[in-house]
Protein backbone atom coordinates (compact mmCIF):
# COMPACT_ATOMS: atom_id res chain seq x y z
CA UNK A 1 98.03 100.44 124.79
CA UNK A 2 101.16 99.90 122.39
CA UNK A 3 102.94 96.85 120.73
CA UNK A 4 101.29 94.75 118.45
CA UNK A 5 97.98 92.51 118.06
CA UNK A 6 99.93 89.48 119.47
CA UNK A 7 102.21 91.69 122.26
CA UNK A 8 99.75 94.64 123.49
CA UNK A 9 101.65 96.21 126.13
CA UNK A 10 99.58 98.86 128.69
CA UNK A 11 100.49 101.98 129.31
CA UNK A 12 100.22 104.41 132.24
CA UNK A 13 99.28 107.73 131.48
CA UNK A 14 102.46 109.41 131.97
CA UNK A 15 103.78 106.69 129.92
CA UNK A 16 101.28 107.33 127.24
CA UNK A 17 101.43 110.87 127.37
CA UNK A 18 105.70 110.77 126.80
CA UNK A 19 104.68 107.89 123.51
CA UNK A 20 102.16 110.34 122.43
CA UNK A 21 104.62 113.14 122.17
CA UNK A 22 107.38 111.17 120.36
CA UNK A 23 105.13 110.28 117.96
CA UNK A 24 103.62 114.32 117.02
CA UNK A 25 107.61 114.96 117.24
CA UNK A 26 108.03 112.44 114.93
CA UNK A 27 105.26 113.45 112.07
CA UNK A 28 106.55 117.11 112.46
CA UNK A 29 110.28 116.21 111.86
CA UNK A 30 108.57 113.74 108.62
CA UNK A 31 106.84 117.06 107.44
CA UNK A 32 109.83 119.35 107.78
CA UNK A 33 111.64 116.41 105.73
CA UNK A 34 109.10 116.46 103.06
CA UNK A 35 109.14 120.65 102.90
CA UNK A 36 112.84 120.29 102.82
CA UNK A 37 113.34 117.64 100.25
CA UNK A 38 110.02 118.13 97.75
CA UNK A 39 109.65 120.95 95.21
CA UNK A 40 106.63 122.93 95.35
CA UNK A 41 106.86 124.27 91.75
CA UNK A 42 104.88 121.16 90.42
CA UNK A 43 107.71 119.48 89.01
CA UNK A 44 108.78 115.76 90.53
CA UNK A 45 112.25 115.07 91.01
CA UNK A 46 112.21 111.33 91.75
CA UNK A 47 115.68 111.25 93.06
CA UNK A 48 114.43 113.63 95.79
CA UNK A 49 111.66 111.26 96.70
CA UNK A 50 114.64 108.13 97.21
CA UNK A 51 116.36 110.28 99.39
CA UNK A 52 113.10 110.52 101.42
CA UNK A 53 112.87 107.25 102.04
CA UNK A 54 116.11 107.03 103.05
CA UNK A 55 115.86 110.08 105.54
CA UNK A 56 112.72 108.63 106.90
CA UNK A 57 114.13 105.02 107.42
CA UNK A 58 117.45 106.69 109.41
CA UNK A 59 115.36 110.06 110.89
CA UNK A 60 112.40 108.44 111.82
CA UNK A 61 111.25 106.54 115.27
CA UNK A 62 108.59 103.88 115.15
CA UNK A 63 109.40 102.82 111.86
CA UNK A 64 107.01 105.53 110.80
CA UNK A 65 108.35 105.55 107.29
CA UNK A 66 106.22 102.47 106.54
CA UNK A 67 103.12 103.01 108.35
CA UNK A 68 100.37 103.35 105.82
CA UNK A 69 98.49 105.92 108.61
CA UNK A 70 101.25 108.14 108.56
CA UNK A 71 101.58 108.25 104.82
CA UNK A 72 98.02 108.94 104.45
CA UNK A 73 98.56 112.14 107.48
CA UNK A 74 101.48 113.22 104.97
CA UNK A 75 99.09 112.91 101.76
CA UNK A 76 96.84 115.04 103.69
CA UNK A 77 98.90 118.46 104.51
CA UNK A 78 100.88 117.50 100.85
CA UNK A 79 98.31 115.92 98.28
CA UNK A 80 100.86 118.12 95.74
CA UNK A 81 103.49 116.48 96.65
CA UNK A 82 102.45 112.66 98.24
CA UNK A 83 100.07 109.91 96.38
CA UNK A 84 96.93 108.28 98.63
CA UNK A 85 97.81 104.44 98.17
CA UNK A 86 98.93 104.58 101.61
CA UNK A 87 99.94 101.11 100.81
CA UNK A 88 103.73 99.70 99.10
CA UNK A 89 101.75 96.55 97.55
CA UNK A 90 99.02 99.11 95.49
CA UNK A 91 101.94 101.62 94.90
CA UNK A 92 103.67 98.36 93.02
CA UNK A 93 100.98 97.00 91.94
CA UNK A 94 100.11 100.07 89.76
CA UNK A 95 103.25 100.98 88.65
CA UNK A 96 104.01 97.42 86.95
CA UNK A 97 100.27 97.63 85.21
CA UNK A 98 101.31 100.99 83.58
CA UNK A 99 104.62 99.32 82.35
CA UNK A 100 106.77 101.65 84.82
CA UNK A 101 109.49 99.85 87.43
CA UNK A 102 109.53 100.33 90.23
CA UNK A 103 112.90 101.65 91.78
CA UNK A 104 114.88 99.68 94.01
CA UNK A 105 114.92 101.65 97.06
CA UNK A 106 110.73 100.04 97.06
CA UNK A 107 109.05 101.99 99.64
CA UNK A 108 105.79 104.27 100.11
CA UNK A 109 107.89 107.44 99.69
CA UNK A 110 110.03 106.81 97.01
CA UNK A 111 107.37 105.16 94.55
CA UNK A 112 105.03 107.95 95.58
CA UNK A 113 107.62 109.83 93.71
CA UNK A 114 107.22 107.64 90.69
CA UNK A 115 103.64 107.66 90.81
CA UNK A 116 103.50 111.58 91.30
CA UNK A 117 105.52 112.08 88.11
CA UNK A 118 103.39 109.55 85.98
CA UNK A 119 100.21 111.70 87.31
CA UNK A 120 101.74 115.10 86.07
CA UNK A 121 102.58 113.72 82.81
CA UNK A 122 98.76 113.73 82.79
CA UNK A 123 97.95 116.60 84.22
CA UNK A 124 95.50 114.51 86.82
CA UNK A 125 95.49 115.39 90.26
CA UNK A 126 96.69 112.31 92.28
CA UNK A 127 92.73 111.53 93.76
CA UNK A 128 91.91 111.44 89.96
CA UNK A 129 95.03 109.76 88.97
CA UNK A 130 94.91 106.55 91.03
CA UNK A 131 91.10 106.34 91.21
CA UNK A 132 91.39 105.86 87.22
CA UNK A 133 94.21 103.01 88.04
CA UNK A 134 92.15 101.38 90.69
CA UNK A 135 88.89 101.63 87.99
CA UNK A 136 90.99 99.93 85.37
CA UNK A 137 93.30 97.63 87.13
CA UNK A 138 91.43 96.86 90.33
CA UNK A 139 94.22 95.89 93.48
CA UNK A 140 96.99 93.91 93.93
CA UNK A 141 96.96 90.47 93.18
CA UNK A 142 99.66 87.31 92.79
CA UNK A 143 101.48 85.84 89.38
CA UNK A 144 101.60 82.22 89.48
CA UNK A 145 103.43 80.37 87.21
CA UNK A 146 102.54 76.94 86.52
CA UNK A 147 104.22 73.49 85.16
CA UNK A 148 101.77 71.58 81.95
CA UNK A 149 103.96 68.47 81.45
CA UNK A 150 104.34 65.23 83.72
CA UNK A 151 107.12 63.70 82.33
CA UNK A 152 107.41 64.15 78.89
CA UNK A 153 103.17 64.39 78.41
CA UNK A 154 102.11 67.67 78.07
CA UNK A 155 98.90 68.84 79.05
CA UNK A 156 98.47 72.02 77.75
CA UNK A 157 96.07 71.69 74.80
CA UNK A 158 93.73 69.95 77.05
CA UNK A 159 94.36 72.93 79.67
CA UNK A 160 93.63 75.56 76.62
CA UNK A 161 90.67 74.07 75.38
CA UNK A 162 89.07 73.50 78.29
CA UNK A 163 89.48 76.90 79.82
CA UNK A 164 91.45 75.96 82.98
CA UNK A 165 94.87 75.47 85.09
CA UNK A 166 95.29 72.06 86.17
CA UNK A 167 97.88 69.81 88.23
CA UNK A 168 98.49 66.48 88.91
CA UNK A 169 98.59 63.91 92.50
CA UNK A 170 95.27 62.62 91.83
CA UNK A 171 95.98 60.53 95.71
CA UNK A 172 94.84 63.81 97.10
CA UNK A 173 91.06 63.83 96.02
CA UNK A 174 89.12 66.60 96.20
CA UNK A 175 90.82 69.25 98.31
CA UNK A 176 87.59 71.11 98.38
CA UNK A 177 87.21 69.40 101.94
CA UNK A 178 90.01 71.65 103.27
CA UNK A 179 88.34 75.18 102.37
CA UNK A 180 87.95 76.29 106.14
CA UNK A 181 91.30 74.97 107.22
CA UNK A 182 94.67 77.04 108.15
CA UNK A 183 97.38 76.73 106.08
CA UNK A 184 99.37 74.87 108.42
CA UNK A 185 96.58 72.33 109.18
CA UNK A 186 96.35 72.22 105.50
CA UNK A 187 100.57 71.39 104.90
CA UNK A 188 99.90 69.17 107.63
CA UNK A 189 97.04 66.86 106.13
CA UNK A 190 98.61 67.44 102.48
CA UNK A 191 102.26 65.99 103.77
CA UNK A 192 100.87 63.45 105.39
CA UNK A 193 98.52 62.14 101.86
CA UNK A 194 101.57 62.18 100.04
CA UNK A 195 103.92 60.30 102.24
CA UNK A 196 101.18 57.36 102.47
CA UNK A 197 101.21 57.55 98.61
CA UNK A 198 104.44 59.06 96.81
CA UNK A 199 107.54 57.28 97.27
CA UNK A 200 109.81 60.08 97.41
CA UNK A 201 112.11 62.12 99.86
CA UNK A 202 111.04 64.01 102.76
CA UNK A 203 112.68 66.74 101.00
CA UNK A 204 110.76 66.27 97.59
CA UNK A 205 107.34 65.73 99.53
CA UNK A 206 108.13 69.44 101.35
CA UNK A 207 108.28 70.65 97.82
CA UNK A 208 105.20 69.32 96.69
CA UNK A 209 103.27 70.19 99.55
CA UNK A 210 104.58 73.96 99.30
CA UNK A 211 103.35 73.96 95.55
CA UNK A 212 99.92 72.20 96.20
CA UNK A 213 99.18 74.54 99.16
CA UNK A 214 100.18 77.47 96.87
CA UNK A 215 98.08 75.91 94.09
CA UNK A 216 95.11 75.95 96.02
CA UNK A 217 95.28 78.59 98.26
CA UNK A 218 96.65 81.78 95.66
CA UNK A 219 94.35 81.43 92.86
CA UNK A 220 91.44 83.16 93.00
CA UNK A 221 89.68 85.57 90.79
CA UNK A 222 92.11 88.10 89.10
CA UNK A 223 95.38 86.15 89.76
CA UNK A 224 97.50 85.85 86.81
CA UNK A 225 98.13 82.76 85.32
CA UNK A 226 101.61 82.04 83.51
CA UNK A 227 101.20 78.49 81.90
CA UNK A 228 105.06 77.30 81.24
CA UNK A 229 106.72 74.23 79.50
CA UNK A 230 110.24 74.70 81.07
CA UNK A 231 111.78 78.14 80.04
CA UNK A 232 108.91 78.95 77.56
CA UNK A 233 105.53 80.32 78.76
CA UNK A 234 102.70 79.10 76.63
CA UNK A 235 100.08 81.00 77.70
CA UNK A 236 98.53 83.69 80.11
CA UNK A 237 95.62 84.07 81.51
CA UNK A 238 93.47 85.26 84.32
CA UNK A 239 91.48 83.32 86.92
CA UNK A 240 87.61 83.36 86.37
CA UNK A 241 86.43 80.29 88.92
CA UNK A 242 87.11 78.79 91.93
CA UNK A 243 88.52 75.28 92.34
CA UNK A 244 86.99 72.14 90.97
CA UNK A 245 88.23 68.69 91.46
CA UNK A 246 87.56 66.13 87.90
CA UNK A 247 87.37 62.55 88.79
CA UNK A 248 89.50 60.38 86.59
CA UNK A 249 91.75 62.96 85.45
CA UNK A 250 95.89 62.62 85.16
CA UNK A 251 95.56 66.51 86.67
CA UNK A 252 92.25 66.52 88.34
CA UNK A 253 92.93 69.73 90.32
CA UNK A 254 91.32 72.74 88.22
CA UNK A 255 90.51 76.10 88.26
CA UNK A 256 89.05 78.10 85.59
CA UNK A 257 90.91 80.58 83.86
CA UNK A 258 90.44 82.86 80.54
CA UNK A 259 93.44 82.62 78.04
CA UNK A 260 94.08 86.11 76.79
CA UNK A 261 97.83 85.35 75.37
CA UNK A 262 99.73 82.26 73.93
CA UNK A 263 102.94 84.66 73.64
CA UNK A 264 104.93 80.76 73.05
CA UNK A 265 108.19 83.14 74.18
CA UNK A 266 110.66 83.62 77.26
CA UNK A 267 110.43 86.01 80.23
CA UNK A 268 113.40 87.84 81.20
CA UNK A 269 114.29 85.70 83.83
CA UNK A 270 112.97 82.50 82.69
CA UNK A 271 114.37 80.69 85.62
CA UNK A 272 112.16 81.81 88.06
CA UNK A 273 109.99 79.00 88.88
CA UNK A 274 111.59 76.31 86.53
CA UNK A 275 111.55 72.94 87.91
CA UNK A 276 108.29 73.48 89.60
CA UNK A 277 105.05 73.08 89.29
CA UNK A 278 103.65 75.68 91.20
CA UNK A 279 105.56 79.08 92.13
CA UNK A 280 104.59 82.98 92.69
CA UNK A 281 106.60 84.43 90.23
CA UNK A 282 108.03 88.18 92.14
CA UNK A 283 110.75 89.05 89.81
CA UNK A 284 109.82 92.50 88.76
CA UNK A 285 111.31 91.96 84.99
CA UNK A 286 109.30 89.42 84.48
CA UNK A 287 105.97 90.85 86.08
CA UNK A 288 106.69 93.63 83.66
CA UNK A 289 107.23 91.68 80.59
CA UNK A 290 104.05 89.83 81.56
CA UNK A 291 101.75 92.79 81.78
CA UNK A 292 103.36 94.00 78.70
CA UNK A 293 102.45 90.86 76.72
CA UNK A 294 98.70 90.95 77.89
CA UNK A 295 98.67 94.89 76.82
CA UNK A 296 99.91 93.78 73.11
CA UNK A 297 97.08 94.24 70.72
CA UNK A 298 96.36 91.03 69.12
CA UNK A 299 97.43 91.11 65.30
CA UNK A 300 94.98 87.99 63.64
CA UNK A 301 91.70 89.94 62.79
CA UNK A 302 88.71 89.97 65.56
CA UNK A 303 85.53 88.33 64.79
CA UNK A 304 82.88 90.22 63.61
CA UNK A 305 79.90 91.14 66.40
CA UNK A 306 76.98 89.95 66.36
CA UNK A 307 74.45 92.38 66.18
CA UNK A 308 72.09 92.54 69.38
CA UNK A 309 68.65 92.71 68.97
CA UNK A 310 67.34 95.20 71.78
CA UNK A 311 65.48 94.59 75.06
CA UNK A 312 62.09 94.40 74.78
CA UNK A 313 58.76 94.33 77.29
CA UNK A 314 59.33 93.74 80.91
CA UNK A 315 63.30 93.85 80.50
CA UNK A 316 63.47 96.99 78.82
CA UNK A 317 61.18 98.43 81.90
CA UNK A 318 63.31 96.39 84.56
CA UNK A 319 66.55 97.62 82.87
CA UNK A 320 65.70 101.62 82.75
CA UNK A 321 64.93 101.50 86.45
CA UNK A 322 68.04 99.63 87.41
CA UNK A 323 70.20 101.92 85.44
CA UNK A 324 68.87 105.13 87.42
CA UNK A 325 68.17 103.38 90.63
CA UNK A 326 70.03 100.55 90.71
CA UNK A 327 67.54 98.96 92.52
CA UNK A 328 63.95 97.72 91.58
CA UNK A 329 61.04 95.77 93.31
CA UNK A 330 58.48 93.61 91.00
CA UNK A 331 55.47 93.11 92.45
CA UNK A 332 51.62 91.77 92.30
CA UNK A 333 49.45 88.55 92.78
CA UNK A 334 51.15 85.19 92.45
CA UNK A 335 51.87 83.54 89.45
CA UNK A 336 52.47 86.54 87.54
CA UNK A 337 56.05 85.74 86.32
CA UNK A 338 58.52 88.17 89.16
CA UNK A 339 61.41 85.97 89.66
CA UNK A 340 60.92 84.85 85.91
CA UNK A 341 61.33 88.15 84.41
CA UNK A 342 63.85 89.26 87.58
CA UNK A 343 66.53 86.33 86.42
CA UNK A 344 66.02 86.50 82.50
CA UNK A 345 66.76 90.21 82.58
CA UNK A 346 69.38 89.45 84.84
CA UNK A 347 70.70 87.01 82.82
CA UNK A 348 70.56 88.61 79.15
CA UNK A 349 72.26 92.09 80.82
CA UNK A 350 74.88 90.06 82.22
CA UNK A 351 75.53 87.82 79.06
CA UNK A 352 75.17 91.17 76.80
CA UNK A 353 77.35 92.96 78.81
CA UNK A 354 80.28 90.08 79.30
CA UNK A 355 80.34 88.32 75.67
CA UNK A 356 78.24 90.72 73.56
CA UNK A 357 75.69 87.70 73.00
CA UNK A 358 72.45 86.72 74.26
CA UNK A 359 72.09 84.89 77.12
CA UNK A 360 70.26 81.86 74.91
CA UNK A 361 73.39 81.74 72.41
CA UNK A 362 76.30 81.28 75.28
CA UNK A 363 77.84 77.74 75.90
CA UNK A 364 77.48 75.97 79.09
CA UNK A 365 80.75 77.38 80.16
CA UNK A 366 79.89 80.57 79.84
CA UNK A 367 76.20 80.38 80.78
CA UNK A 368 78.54 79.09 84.47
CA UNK A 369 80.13 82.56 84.60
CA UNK A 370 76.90 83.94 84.46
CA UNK A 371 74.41 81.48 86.74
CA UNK A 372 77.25 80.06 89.20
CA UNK A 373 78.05 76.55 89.97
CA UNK A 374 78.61 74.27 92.31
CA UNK A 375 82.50 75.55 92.63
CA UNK A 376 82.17 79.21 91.96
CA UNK A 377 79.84 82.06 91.91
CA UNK A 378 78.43 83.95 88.96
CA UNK A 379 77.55 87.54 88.44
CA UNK A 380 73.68 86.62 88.78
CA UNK A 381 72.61 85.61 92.40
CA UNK A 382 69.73 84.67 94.50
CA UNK A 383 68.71 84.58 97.77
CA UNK A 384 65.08 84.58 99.56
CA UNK A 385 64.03 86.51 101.99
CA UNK A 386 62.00 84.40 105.30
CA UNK A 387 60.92 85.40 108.80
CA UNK A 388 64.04 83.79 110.12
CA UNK A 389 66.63 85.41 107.34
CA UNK A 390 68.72 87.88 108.96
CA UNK A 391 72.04 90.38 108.67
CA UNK A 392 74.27 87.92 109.78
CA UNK A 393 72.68 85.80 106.63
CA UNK A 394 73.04 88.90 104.45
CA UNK A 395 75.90 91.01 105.61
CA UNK A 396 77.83 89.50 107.69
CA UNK A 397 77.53 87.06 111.36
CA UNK A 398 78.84 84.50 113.72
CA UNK A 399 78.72 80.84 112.28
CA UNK A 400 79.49 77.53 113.48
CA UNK A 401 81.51 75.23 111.53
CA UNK A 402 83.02 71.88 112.27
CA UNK A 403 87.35 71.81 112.01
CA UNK A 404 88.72 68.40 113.17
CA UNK A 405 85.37 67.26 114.81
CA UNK A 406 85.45 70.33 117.10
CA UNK A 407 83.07 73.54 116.55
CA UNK A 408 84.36 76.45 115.63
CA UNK A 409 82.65 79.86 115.46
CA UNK A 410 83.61 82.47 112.96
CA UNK A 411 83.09 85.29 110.97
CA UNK A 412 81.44 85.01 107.94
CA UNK A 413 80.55 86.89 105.20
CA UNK A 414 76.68 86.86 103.76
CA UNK A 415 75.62 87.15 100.33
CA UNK A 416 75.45 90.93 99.99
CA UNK A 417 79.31 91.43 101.07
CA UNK A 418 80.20 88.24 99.03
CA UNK A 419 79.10 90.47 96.28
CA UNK A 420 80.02 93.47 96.95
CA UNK A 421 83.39 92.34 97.18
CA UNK A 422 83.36 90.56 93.84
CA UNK A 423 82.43 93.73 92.39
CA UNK A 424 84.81 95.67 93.34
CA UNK A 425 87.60 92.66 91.99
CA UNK A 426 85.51 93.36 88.92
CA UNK A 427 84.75 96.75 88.17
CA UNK A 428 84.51 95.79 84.33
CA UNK A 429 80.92 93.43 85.26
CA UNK A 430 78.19 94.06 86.60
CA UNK A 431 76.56 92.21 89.58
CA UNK A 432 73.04 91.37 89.65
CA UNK A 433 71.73 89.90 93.17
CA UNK A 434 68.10 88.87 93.07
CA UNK A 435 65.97 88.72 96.36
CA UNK A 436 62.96 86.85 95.69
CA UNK A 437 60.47 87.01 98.77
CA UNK A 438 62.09 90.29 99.85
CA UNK A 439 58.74 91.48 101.81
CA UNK A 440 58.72 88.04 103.79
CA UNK A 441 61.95 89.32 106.00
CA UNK A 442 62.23 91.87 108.74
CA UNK A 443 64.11 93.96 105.71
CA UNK A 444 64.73 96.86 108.36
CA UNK A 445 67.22 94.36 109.91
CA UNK A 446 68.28 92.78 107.39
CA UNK A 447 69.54 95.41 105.74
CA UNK A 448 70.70 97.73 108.65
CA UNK A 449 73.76 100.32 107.61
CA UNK A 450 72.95 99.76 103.95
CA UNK A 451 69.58 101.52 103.94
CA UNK A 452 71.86 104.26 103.70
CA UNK A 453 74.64 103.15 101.07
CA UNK A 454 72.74 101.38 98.61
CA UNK A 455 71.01 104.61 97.42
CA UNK A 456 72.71 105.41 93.30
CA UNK A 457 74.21 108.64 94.91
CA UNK A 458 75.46 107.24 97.98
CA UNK A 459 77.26 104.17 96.13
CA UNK A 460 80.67 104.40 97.16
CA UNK A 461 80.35 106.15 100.70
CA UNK A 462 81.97 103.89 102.91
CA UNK A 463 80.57 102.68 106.97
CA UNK A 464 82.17 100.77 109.52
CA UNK A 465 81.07 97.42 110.14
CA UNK A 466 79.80 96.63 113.22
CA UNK A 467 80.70 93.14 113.13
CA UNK A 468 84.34 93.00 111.26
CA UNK A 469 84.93 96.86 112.52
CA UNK A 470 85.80 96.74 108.44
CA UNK A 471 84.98 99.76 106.31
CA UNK A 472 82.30 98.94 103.52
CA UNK A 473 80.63 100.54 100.76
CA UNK A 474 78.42 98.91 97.47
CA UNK A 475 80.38 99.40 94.83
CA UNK A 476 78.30 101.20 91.82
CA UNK A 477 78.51 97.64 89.59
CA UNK A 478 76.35 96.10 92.05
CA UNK A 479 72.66 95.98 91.20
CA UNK A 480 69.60 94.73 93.25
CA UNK A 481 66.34 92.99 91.81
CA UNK A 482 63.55 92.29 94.56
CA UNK A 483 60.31 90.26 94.43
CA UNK A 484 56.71 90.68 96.34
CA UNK A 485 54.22 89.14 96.94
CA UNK A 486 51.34 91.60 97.23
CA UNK A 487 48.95 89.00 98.52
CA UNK A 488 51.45 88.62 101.68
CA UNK A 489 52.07 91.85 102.34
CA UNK A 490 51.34 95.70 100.76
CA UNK A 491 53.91 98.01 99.09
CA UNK A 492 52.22 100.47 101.55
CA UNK A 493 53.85 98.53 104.69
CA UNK A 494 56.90 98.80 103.36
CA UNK A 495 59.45 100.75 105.18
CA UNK A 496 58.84 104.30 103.42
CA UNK A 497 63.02 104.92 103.42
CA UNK A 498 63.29 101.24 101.71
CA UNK A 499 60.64 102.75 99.12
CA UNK A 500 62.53 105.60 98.21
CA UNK A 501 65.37 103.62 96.87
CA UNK A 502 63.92 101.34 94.95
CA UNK A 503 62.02 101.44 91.65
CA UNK A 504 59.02 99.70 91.66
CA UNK A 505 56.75 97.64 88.48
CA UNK A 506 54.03 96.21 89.13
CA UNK A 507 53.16 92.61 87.38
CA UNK A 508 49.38 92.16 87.02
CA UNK A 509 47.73 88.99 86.25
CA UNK A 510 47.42 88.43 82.34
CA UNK A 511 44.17 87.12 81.81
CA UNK A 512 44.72 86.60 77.89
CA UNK A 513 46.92 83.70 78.82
C-alpha cells in the first residue's frame, strides 16, 4: 500500500518492488548528501546544515526531507552529525526554551544543525543532550495570549488572585457539555448560541467563535498563558487545571493557571493578537522574549521555608519502599487503616514535594492540585479494583458514549495511561495512583504488558499497545500504592511475578486502640 490514511492506494508487486527501490535510492543519495555536506572533525558549521535542507527539499523524492522516519534512519548511521527529535515541532520547541532562534530556513535538517552546535558547546552527546531538554522542558506545547478587559473593566486582579484565565459570553453556559465533540460540531453549536444571543455581524460572531473554540480547546496543562491589556502583557503563567465554568460570573469560563511573571512590559511584536480575546501567539520574537521573561530570576526577596518536620511511622515505611520499588502493597485484616495510611502518605509526599508544606497547612486551592476535583485531576488518584474491573478500565478500551443522541464507540484511555501521560507533561511531580481492593481484580489482566514495565529498572522501556498500536512506557515519576484485604484473599495467591515488584507492609490489628 502507498498514499495516505485518507487515499491508500494498492500496489502490485512489481509496482511495490519499483516504490521500494526509489525510496533505498533515495536514503542513499540523503546519506551521500549528509557525508558530502557535514564535517566529521566534530565541529558544526550551521550554514552547512541550511544548505542541507535545501539539497534535500530540491534532491529528494517523496518529500523525504520531512519525514520524521527518515530523519531518525539518518540519526542512526550519523548520531555525530544528526539530533534524534525526529520531529520540526520538538526541534523548535527546544531551541526557543534555551533562548536560541531558530533559523528561517525551519526544517529537521537545518535546526538539527542548531541543536548539534548547542550540544557541543556542552560537550553532551546528542542522546544526553536532548534527553536533559526533554527532562527539563517536557514537549511542545501552545502560547495563548489572552484579552482581561470588557470594555473599559478590567478583570485582571480578579484573574490574579484567583489563580485563573477567564473570558466572558456568559449565554454559552457551561461548555463542559461539549468535551467529546469535534471541533467542527463544536464551531457549529458555539455559532449558533451566539447568533440567538449577540447582536452582532456574521463576521464578528466567526471571530468569536474561532477564539472561544481556541479558548477551550488549547489550554491544557503546560500551555503558556500571556494575560494582555492591549499592547502590554500583565502577566504569564502556566496552565495547572482543566476548565471550570462559575455561575454568575461577567467571565465565567475558567481555567486554572499559576502566575510565575507580572513582567507589566511589551513583547516584540506586541501586535500579535491585539484586538482579540483569544489568539495562539507563533511569532518567534515574541515566544522568545516570553521564555526569556519566565527564565528572569525574580529580584524581591523569597520567603523563608518552612522547615519540614520528617515522616514518621507508617509513612516513613511506605515512603522507603516506594522510593526503591516504586511500588508497594499494604496489607492485613480489615479495619486496620490501608487506604488511610496509602492516601495520607500520598498526600503529605505530594504536598512536600510541590509547595514544600505539609499537606494539613495547604489552602483549598492547592489541597485541589493535590486531591483532584470535579474539573481536573490531581497528582493523587484512586481507583478500586472488582471482579468486573478490567484493562480496558485501566489501560486503555472501547467505550460507548452518546454524541447528538446517537452512540458512539471509542477509544479511551483508563486511569493508568491518564497518568502516565500526566507524568510525563510533568516530569518535575510526582504521581501517586492508589488501588485500593487491588487483590479483588483478575490483576493478571488487568495489568497485562505492564507486568513488565512497571518494574523501577524497566521504567522507561517502551511496548506497543495493543489497542491504540501506540508506544507506551511508565514514566519513573509515576508511583503505585495497593491495598489487600488478607481476609479475601492471601499474599500467597498472588501472582508470584506481581510479587516481585512490589514492596509489601503488612498492617496488623492494633489492639491498644
Amino acid at each position: 500500500m502507498t498514499g495516505y490514511n485518507q487515499d491508500p492506494i494498492e500496489l502490485n508487486q512489481d509496482q511495490a518492488i519499483e516504490t521500494a527501490m526509489k525510496i533505498r535510492d533515495n536514503l542513499v543519495k540523503g546519506a551521500d548528501i549528509i557525508g558530502q555536506l557535514l564535517s566529521t572533525e566534530g565541529t558544526v558549521d550551521e550554514k552547512a546544515y541550511i544548505r542541507l535542507q535545501l539539497e534535500f527539499e530540491s534532491q529528494l523524492d517523496f518529500n523525504m526531507g520531512k519525514l520524521g522516519w527518515v530523519h531518525k534512519y539518518y540519526h542512526m548511521i550519523f548520531p555525530e552529525r544528526i539530533d534524534d527529535f525526529h520531529n520540526a515541532d520538538w526541534q523548535k520547541n527546544a531551541l526557543i526554551k534555551i533562548h536560541v532562534k531558530p533559523n528561517d530556513e525551519g526544517g529537521l535538517y537545518s535546526w538539527a544543525g542548531q541543536i548539534m552546535s548547542v550540544a557541543k558547546q556542552f560537550e553532551f552527546p546528542i542522546n544526553h543532550f536532548t534527553h536533559c531538554l526533554n527532562q527539563l522542558y517536557g514537549g511542545p506545547h501552545h502560547y495563548i495570549r489572552v484579552g482581561t478587559t470588557s470594555g473599559t473593566t478590567s478583570y485582571w486582579n480578579e484573574m490574579y488572585t484567583e489563580g485563573h484565565i477567564a473570558i466572558g459570553w456568559p449565554a454559552l453556559g457551561d461548555l463542559s457539555r461539549f468535551e467529546d465533540m469535534k471541533i467542527t460540531e463544536l464551531k457549529k453549536h458555539i455559532r449558533a448560541i451566539l447568533e440567538e444571543n449577540y447582536n452582532q455581524t456574521p463576521q464578528v460572531i466567526g471571530k468569536w467563535t474561532l477564539q472561544i473554540v481556541t479558548f477551550f480547546t488549547r489550554l491544557h496543562r503546560g500551555t503558556v498563558v500571556v494575560a494582555t491589556e492591549g499592547q502590554t502583557v500583565l502577566g504569564i503563567g502556566k496552565v495547572i487545571g482543566g476548565y471550570q465554568y462559575v455561575e454568575g460570573k461577567d467571565f465565567p469560563h475558567t481555567v486554572k493557571v499559576d502566575w510565575l511573571k507580572t513582567p507589566n512590559t511589551k513583547l516584540p511584536n506586541p501586535n500579535e493578537g491585539l484586538q482579540t480575546t483569544t489568539h495562539q501567539l507563533r511569532d518567534i520574537d515574541n515566544l522568545l522574549a516570553i521564555e526569556k521573561i519566565i527564565a528572569e530570576e525574580q529580584h524581591e526577596p523569597s520567603p523563608i521555608p518552612t522547615k519540614l518536620e520528617p515522616l514518621t511511622g507508617m509513612a516513613t515505611k511506605i515512603e522507603k519502599i516506594l522510593s526503591r520499588k516504586h511500588q508497594v502493597i499494604l496489607y492485613g485484616p480489615l479495619g486496620t487503616g490501608k487506604t488511610h495510611h496509602a492516601e495520607h502518605t500520598c498526600s503529605e509526599l505530594s504536598a512536600r514535594e510541590i509547595y514544600s508544606k505539609n499537606f494539613a497547612a495547604l489552602t483549598e486551592e492547592q489541597k485541589a492540585v493535590i486531591k483532584g476535583n470535579r474539573s481536573d485531576r490531581g497528582t493523587v488518584r484512586m481507583c478500586t479494583f472488582h471482579p468486573s474491573y478490567g484493562y480496558e478500565d485501566f489501560m486503555e478500551g472501547i467505550k460507548p458514549s452518546v454524541i447528538n443522541d446517537q452512540t458512539v464507540f471509542k477509544l479511551k484511555d483508563g486511569i493508568f495511561k491518564t497518568i502516565c501521560q500526566d507524568a510525563i507533561n510533568h516530569p518535575d511531580h510526582s504521581f501517586y495512583l492508589i488501588i485500593d481492593e487491588i487483590n479483588r481484580g483478575d490483576i493478571s489482566r488487568i495489568f497485562g504488558e505492564l507486568i513488565t514495565i512497571i518494574e523501577s529498572n524497566k521504567r522507561g522501556k517502551e511496548v506497543i499497545l495493543p489497542l491504540s498500536n501506540e508506544p507506551f512506557h511508565v514514566p519513573k515519576n509515576v508511583y503505585i500504592i495497593g491495598t489487600m484485604n488478607t481476609a479475601d484473599r492471601s499474599i500467597a495467591l498472588l501472582d508470584v511475578a506481581l510479587r516481585r515488584r512490589f514492596g509489601f507492609i503488612e498492617l496488623l490489628t492494633d489492639y491498644s486502640l
